[in-house]
C-alpha atoms as a PDB file:
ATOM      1  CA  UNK A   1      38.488  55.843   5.331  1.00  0.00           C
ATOM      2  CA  UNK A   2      35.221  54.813   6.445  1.00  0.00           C
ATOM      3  CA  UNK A   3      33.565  51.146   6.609  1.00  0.00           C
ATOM      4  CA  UNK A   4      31.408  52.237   4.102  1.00  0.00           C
ATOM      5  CA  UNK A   5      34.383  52.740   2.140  1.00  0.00           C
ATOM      6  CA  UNK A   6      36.155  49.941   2.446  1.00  0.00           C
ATOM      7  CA  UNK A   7      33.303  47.791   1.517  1.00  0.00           C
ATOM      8  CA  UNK A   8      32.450  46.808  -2.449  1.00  0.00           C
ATOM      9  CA  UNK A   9      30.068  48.567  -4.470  1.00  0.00           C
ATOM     10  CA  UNK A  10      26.231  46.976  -3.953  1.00  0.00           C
ATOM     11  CA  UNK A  11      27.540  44.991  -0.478  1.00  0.00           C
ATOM     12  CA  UNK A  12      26.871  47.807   2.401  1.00  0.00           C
ATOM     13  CA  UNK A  13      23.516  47.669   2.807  1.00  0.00           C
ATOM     14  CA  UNK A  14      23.628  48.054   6.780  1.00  0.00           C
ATOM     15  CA  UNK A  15      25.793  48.635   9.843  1.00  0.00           C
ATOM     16  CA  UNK A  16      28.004  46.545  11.713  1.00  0.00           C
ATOM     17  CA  UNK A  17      28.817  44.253   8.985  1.00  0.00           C
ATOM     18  CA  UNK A  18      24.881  43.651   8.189  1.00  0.00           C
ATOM     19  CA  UNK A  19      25.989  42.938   4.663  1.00  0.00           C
ATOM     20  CA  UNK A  20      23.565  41.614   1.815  1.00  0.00           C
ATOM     21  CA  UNK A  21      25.243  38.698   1.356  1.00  0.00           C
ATOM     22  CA  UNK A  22      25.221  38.106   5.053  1.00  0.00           C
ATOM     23  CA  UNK A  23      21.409  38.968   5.241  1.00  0.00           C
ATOM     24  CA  UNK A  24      21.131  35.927   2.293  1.00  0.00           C
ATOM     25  CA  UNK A  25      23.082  33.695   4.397  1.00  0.00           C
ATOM     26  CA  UNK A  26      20.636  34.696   7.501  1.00  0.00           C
ATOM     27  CA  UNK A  27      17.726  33.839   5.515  1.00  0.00           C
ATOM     28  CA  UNK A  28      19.363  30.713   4.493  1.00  0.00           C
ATOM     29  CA  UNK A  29      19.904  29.817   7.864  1.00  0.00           C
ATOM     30  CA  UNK A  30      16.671  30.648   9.125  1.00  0.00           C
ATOM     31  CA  UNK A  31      15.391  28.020   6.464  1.00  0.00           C
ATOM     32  CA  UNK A  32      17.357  25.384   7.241  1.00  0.00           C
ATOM     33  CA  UNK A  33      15.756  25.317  10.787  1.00  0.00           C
ATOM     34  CA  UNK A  34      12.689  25.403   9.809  1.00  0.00           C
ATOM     35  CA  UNK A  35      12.808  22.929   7.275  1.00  0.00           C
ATOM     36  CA  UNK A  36      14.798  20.741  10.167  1.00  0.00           C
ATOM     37  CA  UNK A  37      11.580  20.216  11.828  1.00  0.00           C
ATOM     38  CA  UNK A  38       9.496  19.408   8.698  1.00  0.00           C
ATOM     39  CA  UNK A  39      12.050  16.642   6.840  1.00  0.00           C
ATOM     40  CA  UNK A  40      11.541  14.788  10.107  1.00  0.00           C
ATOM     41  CA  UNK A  41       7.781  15.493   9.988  1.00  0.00           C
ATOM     42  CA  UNK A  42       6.779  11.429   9.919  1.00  0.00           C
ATOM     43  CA  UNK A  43       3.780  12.127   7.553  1.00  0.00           C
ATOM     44  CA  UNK A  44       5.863  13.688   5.190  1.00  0.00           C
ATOM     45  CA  UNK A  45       8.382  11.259   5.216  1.00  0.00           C
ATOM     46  CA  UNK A  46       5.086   8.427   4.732  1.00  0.00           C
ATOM     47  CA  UNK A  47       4.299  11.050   1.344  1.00  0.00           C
ATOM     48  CA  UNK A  48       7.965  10.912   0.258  1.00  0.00           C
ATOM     49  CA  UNK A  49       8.286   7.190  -0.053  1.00  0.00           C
ATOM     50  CA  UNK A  50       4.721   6.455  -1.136  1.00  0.00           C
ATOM     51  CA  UNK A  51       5.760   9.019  -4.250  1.00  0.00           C
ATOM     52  CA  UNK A  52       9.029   7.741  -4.743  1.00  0.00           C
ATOM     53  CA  UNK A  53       7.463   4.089  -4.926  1.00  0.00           C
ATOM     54  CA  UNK A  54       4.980   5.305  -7.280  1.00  0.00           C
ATOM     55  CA  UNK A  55       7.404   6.231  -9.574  1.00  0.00           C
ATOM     56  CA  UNK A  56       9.646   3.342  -9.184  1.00  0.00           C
ATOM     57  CA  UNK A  57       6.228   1.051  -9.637  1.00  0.00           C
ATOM     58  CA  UNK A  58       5.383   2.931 -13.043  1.00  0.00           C
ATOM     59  CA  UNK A  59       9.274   2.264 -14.217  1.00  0.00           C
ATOM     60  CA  UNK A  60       8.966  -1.369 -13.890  1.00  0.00           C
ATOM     61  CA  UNK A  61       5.446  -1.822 -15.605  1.00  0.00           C
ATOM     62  CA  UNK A  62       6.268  -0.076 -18.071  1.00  0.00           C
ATOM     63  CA  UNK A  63       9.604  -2.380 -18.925  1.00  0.00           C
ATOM     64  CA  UNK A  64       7.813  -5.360 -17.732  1.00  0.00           C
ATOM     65  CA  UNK A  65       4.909  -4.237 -20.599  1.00  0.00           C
ATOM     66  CA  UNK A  66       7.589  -3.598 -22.899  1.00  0.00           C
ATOM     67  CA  UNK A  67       8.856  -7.198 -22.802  1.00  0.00           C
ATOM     68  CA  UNK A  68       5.509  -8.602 -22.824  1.00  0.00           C
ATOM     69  CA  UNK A  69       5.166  -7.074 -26.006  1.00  0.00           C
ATOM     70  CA  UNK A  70       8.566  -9.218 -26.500  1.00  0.00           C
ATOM     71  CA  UNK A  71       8.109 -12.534 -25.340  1.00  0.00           C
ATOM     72  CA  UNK A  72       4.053 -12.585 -26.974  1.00  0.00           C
ATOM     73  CA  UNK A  73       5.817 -12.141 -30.458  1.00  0.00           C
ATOM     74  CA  UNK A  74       7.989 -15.474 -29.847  1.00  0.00           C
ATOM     75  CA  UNK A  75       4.917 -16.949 -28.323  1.00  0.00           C
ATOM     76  CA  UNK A  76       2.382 -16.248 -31.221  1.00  0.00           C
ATOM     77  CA  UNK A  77       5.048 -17.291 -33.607  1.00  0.00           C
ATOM     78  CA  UNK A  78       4.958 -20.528 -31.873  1.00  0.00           C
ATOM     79  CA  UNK A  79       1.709 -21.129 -31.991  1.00  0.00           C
ATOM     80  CA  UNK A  80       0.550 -19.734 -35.196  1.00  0.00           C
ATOM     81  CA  UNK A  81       3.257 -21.466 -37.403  1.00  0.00           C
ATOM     82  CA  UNK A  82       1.829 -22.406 -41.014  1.00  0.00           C
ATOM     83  CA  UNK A  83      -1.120 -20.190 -40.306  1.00  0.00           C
ATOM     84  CA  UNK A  84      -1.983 -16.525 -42.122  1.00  0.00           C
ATOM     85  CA  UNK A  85      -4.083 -13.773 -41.197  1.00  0.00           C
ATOM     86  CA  UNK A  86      -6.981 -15.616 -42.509  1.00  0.00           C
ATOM     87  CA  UNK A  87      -7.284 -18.516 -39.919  1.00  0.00           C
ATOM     88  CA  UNK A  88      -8.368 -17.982 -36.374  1.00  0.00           C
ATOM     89  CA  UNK A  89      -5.758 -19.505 -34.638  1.00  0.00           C
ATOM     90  CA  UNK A  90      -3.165 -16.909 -35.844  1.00  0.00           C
ATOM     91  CA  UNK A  91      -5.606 -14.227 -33.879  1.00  0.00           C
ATOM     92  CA  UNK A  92      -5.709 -15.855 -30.648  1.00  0.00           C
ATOM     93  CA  UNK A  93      -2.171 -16.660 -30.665  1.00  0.00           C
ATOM     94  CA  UNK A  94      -1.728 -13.058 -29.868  1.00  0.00           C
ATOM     95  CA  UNK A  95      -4.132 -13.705 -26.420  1.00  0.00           C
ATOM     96  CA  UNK A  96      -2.033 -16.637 -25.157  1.00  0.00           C
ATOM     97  CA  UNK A  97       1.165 -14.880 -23.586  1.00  0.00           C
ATOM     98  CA  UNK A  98      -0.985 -11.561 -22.091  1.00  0.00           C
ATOM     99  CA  UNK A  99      -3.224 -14.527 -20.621  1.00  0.00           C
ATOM    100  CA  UNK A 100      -0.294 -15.737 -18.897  1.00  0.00           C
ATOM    101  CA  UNK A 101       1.154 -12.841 -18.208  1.00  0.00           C
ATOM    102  CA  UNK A 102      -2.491 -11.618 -16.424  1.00  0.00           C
ATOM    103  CA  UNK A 103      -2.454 -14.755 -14.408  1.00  0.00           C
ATOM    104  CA  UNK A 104       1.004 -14.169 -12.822  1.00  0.00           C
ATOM    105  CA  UNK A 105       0.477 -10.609 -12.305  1.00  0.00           C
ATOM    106  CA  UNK A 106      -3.047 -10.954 -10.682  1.00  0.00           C
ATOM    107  CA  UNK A 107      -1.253 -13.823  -8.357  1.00  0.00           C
ATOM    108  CA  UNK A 108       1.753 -11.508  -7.486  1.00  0.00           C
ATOM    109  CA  UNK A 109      -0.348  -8.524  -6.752  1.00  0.00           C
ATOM    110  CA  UNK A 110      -2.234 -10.600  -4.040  1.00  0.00           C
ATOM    111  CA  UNK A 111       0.506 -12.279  -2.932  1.00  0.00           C
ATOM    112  CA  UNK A 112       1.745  -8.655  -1.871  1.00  0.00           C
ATOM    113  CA  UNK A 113      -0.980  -7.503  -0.142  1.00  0.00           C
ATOM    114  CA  UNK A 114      -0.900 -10.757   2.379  1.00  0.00           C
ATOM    115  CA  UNK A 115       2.509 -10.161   2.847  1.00  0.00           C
ATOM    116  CA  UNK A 116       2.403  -6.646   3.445  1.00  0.00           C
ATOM    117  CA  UNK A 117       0.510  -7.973   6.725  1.00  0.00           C
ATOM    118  CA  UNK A 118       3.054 -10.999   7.279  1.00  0.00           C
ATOM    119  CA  UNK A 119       1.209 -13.421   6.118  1.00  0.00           C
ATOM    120  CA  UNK A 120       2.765 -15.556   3.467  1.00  0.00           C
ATOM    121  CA  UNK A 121       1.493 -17.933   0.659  1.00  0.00           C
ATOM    122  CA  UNK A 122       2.313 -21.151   2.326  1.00  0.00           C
ATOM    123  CA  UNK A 123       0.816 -23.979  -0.609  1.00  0.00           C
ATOM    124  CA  UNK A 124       2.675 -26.110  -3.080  1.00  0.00           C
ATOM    125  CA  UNK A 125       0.765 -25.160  -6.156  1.00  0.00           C
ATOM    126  CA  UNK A 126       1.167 -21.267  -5.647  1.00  0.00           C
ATOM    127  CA  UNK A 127       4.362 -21.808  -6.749  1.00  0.00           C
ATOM    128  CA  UNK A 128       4.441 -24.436  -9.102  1.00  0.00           C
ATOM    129  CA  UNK A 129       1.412 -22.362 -10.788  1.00  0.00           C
ATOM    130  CA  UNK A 130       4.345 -19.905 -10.839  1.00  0.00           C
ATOM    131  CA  UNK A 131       6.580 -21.748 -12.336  1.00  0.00           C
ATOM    132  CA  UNK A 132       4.499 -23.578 -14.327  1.00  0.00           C
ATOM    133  CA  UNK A 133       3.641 -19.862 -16.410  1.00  0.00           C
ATOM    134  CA  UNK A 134       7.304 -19.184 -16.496  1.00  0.00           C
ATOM    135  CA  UNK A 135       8.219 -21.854 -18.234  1.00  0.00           C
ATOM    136  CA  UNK A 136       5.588 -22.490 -20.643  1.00  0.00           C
ATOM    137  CA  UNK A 137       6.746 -18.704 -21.559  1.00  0.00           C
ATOM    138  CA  UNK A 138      10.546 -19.628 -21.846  1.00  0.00           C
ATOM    139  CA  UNK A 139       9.586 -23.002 -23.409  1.00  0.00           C
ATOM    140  CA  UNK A 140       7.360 -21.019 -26.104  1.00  0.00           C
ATOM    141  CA  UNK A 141      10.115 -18.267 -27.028  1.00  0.00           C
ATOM    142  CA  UNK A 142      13.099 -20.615 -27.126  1.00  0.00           C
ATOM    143  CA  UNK A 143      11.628 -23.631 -29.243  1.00  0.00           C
ATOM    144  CA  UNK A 144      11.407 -22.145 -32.738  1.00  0.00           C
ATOM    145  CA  UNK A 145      15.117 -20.869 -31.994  1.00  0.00           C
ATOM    146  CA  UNK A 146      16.265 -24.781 -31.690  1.00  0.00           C
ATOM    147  CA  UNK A 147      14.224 -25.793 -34.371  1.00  0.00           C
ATOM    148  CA  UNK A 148      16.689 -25.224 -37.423  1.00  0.00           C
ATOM    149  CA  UNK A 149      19.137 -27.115 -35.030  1.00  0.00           C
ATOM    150  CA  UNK A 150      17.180 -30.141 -34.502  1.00  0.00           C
ATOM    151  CA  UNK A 151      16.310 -29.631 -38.599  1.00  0.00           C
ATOM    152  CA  UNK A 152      20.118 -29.804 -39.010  1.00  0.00           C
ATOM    153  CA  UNK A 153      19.696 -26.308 -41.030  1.00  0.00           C
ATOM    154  CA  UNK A 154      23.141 -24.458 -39.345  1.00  0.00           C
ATOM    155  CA  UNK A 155      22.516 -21.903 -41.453  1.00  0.00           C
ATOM    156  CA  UNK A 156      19.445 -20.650 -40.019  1.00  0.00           C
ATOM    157  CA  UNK A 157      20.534 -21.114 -36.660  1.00  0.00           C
ATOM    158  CA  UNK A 158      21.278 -17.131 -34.610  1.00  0.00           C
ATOM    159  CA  UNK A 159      22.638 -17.558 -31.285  1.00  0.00           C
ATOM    160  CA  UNK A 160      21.759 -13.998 -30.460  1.00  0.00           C
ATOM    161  CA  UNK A 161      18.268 -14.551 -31.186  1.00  0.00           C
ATOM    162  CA  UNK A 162      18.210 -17.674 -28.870  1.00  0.00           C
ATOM    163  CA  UNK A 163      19.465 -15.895 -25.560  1.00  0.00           C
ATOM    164  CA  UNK A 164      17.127 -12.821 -26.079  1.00  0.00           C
ATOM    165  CA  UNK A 165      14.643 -15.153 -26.075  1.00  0.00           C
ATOM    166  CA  UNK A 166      15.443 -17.279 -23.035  1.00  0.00           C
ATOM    167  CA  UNK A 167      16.499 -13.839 -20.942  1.00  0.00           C
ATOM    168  CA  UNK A 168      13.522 -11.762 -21.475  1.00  0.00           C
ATOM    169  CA  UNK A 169      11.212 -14.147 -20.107  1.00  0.00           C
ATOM    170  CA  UNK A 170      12.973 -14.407 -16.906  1.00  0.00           C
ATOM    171  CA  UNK A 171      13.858 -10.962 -16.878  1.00  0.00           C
ATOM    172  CA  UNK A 172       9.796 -10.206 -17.487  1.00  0.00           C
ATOM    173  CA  UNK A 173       9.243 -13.031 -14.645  1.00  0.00           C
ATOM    174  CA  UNK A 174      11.467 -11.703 -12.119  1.00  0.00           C
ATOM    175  CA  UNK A 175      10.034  -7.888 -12.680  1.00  0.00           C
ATOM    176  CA  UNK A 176       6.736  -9.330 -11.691  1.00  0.00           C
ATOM    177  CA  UNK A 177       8.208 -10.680  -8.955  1.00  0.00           C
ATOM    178  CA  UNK A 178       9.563  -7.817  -7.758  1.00  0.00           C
ATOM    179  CA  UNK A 179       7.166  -5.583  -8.196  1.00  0.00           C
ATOM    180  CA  UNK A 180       4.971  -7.380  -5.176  1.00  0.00           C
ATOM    181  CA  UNK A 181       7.747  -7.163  -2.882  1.00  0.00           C
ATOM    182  CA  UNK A 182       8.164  -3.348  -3.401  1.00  0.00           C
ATOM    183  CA  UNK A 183       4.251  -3.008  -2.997  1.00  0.00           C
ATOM    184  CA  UNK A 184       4.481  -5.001   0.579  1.00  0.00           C
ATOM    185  CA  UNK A 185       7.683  -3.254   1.616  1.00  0.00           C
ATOM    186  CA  UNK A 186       6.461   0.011   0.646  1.00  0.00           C
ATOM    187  CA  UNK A 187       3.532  -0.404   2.549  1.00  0.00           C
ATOM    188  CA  UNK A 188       5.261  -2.089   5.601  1.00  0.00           C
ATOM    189  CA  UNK A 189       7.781   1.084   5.842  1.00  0.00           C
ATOM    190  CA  UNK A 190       4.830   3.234   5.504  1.00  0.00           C
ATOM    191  CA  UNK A 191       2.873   1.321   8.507  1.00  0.00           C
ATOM    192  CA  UNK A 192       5.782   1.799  10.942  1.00  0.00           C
ATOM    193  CA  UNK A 193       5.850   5.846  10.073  1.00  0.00           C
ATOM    194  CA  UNK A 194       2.796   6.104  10.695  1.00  0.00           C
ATOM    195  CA  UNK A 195       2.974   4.113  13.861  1.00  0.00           C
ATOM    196  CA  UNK A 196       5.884   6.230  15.049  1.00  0.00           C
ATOM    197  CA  UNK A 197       3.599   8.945  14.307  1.00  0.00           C
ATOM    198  CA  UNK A 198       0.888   8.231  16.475  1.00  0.00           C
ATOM    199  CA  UNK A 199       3.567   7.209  19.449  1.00  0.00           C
ATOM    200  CA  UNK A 200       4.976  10.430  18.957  1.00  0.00           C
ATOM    201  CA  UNK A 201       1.744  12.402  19.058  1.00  0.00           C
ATOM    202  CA  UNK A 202       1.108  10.419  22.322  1.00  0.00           C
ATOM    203  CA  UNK A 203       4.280  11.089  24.046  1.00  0.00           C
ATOM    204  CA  UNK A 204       3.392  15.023  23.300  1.00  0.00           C
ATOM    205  CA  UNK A 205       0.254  14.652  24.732  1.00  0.00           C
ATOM    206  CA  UNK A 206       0.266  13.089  27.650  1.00  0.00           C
ATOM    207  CA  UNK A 207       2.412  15.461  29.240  1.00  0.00           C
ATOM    208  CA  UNK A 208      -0.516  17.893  29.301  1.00  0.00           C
ATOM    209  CA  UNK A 209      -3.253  14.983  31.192  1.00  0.00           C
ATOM    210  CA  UNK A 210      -0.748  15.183  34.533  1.00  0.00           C
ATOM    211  CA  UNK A 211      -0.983  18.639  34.732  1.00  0.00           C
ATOM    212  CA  UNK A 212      -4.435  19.184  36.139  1.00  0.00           C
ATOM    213  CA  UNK A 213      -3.319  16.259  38.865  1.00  0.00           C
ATOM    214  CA  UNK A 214      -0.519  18.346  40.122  1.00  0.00           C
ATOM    215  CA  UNK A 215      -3.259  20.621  42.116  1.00  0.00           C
ATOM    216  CA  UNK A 216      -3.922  17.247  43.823  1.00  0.00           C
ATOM    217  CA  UNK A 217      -1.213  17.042  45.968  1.00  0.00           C
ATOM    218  CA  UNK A 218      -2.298  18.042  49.263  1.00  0.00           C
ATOM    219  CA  UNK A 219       1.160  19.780  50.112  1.00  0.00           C
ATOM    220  CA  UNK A 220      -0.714  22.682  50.750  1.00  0.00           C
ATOM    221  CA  UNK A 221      -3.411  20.971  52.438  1.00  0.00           C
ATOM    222  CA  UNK A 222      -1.195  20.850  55.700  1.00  0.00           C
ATOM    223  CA  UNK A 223       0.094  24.608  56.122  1.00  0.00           C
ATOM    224  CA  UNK A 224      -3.909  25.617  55.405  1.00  0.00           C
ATOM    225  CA  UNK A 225      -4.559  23.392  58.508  1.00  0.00           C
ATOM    226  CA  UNK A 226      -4.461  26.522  60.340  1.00  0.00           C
ATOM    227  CA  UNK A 227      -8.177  28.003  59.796  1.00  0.00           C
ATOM    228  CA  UNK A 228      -7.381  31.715  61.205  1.00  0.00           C
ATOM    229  CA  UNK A 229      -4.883  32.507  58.398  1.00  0.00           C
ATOM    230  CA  UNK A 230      -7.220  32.689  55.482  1.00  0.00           C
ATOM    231  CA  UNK A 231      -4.703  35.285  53.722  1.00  0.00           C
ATOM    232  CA  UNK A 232      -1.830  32.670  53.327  1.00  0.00           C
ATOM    233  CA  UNK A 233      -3.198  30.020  51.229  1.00  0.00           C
ATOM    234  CA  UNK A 234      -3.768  32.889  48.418  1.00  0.00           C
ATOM    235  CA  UNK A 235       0.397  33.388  48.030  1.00  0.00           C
ATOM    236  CA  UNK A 236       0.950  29.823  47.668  1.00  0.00           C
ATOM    237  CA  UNK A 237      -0.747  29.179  44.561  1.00  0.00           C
ATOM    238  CA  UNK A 238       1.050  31.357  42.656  1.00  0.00           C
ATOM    239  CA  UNK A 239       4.534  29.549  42.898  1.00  0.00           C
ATOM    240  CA  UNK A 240       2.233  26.107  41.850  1.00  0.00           C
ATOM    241  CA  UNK A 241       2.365  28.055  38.154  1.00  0.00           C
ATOM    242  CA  UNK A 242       6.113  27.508  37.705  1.00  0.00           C
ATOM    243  CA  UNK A 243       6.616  24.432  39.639  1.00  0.00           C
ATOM    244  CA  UNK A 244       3.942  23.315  36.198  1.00  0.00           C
ATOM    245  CA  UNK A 245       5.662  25.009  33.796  1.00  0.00           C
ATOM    246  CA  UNK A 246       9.068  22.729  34.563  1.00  0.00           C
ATOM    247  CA  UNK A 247       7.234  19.857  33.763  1.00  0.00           C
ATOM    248  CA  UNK A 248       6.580  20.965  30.082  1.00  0.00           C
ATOM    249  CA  UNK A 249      10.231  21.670  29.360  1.00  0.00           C
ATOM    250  CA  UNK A 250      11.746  18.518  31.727  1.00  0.00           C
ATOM    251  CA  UNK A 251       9.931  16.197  30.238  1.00  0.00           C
ATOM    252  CA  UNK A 252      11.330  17.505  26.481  1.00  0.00           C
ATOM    253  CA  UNK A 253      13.791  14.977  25.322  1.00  0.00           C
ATOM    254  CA  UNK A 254      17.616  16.117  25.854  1.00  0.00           C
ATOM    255  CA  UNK A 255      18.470  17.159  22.565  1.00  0.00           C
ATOM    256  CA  UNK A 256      15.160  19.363  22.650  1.00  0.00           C
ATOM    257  CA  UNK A 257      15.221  20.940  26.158  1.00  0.00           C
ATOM    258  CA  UNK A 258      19.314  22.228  25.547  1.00  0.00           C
ATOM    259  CA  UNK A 259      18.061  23.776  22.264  1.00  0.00           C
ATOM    260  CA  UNK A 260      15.129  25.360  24.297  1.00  0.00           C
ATOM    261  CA  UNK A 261      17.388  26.364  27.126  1.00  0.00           C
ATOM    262  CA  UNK A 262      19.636  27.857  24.737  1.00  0.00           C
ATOM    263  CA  UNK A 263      17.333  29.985  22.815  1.00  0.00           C
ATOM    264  CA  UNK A 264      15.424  31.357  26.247  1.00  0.00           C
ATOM    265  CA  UNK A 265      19.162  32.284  27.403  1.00  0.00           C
ATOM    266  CA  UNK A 266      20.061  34.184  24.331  1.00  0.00           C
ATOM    267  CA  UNK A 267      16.852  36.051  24.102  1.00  0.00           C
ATOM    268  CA  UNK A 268      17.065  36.952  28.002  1.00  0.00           C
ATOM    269  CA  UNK A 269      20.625  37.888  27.502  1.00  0.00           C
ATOM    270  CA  UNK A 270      19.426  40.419  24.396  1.00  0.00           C
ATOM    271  CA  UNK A 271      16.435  41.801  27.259  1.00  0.00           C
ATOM    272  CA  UNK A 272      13.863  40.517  25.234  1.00  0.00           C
ATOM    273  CA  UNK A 273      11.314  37.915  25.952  1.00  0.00           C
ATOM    274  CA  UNK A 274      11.270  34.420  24.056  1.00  0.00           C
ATOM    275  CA  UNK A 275       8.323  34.024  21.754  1.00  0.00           C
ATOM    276  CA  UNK A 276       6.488  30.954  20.206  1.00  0.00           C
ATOM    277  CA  UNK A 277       7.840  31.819  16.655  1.00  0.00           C
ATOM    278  CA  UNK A 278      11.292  31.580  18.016  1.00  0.00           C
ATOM    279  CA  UNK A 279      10.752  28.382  19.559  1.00  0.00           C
ATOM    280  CA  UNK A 280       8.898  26.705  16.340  1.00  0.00           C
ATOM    281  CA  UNK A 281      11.861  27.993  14.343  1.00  0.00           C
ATOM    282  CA  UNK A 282      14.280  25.946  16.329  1.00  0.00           C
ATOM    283  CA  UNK A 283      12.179  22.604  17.117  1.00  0.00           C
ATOM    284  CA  UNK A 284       8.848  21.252  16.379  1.00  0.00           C
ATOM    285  CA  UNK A 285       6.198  21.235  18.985  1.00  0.00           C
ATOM    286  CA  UNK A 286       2.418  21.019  19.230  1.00  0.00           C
ATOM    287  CA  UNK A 287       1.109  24.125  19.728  1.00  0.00           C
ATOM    288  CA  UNK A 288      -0.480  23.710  23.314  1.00  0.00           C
ATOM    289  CA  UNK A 289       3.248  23.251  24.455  1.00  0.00           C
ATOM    290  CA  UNK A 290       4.526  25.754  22.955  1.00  0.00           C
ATOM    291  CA  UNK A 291       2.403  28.401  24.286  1.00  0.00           C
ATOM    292  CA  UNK A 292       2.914  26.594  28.074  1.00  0.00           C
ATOM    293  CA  UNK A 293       6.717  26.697  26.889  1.00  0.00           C
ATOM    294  CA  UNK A 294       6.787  30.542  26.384  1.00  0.00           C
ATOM    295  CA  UNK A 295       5.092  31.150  29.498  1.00  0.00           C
ATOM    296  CA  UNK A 296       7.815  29.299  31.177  1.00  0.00           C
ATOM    297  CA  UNK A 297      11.007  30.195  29.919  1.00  0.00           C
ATOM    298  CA  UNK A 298      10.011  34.282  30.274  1.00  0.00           C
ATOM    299  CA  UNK A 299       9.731  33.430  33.923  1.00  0.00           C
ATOM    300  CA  UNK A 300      12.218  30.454  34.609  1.00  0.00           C
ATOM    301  CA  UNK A 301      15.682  29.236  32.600  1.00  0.00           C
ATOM    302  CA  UNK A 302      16.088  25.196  33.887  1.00  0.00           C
ATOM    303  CA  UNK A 303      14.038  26.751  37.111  1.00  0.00           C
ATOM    304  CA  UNK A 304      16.005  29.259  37.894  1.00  0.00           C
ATOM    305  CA  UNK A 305      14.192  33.140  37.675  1.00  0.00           C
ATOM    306  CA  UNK A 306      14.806  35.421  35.052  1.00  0.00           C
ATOM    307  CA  UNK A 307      16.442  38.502  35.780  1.00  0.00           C
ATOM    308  CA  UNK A 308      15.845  40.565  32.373  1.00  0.00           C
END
């Protein structure tokens, strides 16, 4: 019976084993690699959390609106007791808690942004304004939920009403609170990947600025002492083109320059030459290197010719 036989209905699709399923798992492969490279990409990783802050911003204003809407109810029935529709102060009761509310928000929004650059609010009444907004809030919603008590009407008195009243307050306080910090974190995390960024794209460039320098060295200088040998010094720079090339994959980090090695090897081994789209599969490299990388590893493995 023949491998084609012995194989399931819709699975040979090549030889030697080259099954569909293991052409899937190939491709699967071949993805992983390449998206290897780009999850470590910094920028993207400065996209990721600016998104996932975004979203984790419009959560919390959108409970902290929901118990504003809360906490001005118990405020304008605080304030507008024994008044209707028809008198004026039961209108602007309804301004008194988002005015408070604006004032803390617009303080903690700042008080982000001069932290996000290590600075911090150092001054008594930053705070005490603070607190002073917090608990004319709490102060507003739990008062008319004592008042049957002090009234000596037990009847009237709802216990559950009373601590929903004193914990959304704080709860709304300590959202806006938080949401500051998040800002300044978010933006501090996003700083440093950005600065890793820029130390990275440094460290990949500067290995190119030595290169014209290496000419300098006037090692040849001394064998071309000898005027009457004109035909000698023409010879000599062609070994200066991998003696450069070296310097592009030694100065790769470890990690980098075994994957490198590795994939020059197997294609050499196969008798076929290692190509940029290999190498960009496997690792992520400006593209300058990786063109001075493919010129080196079809002539040189670790500095050692290639015998294909």
């Amino acid at each position: 019976m023949s491998a084609q036989d012995q194989t399931g209905p819709g699975e040979t699709t090549g030889q030697a084993g080259r099954t569909r399923r293991v052409r899937k798992l190939g491709q699967r492969i071949s993805e992983a690699r390449r998206l290897r490279g780009l999850v470590r990409d910094p920028d993207l990783q400065a996209v990721e959390m600016e998104r996932r802050g975004r979203r984790t911003l419009l959560g919390l204003w959108f409970f902290l609106a929901l118990g504003l809407v809360y906490t001005t109810e118990g405020v304008h029935a605080f304030l507008s007791a024994g008044t209707t529709p028809a008198d004026t102060l039961w209108w602007a009761a309804w301004t008194v808690e988002p005015m408070f509310a604006g004032l803390l928000i617009t303080l903690l929004n700042f008080e982000s942004v001069i932290l996000a650059h290590g600075v911090a609010p150092d001054h008594r009444w930053w705070s005490r304004l603070k607190h002073v907004l917090l608990s004319s809030t709490l102060a507003m919603n739990v008062l008319p939920q004592l008042e049957p008590l002090a009234q000596g009407r037990w009847e009237r008195f709802n216990l559950g009403s009373l601590a929903v009243h004193a914990i959304i307050p704080v709860i709304v306080y300590g959202i806006a609170e938080v949401i500051p910090v998040i800002q300044a974190r978010q933006r501090e995390i996003v700083l440093n990947v950005y600065a890793q960024a820029d130390k990275h794209d440094t460290n990949h460039t500067t290995p190119e600025e030595p290169e014209p320098a290496q000419p300098e060295p006037p090692a040849p200088a001394a064998p071309a002492a000898p005027a009457p040998e004109p035909a000698k010094p023409e010879p000599r720079p062609e070994p200066a083109s991998p003696r450069k090339a070296p310097a592009v994959l030694g100065k790769l980090p470890g990690s980098l320059r075994d994957t490198v090695t590795a994939l020059a090897a197997s294609a050499h081994q196969e008798g076929r030459p290692v190509t940029a789209q290999a190498i960009t599969q496997r690792v992520a490299l400006p593209e300058a290197m990786v063109t001075a990388l493919v010129d080196e590893l079809n002539t040189t493995v670790n500095g050692h010719p290639v015998h294909t």
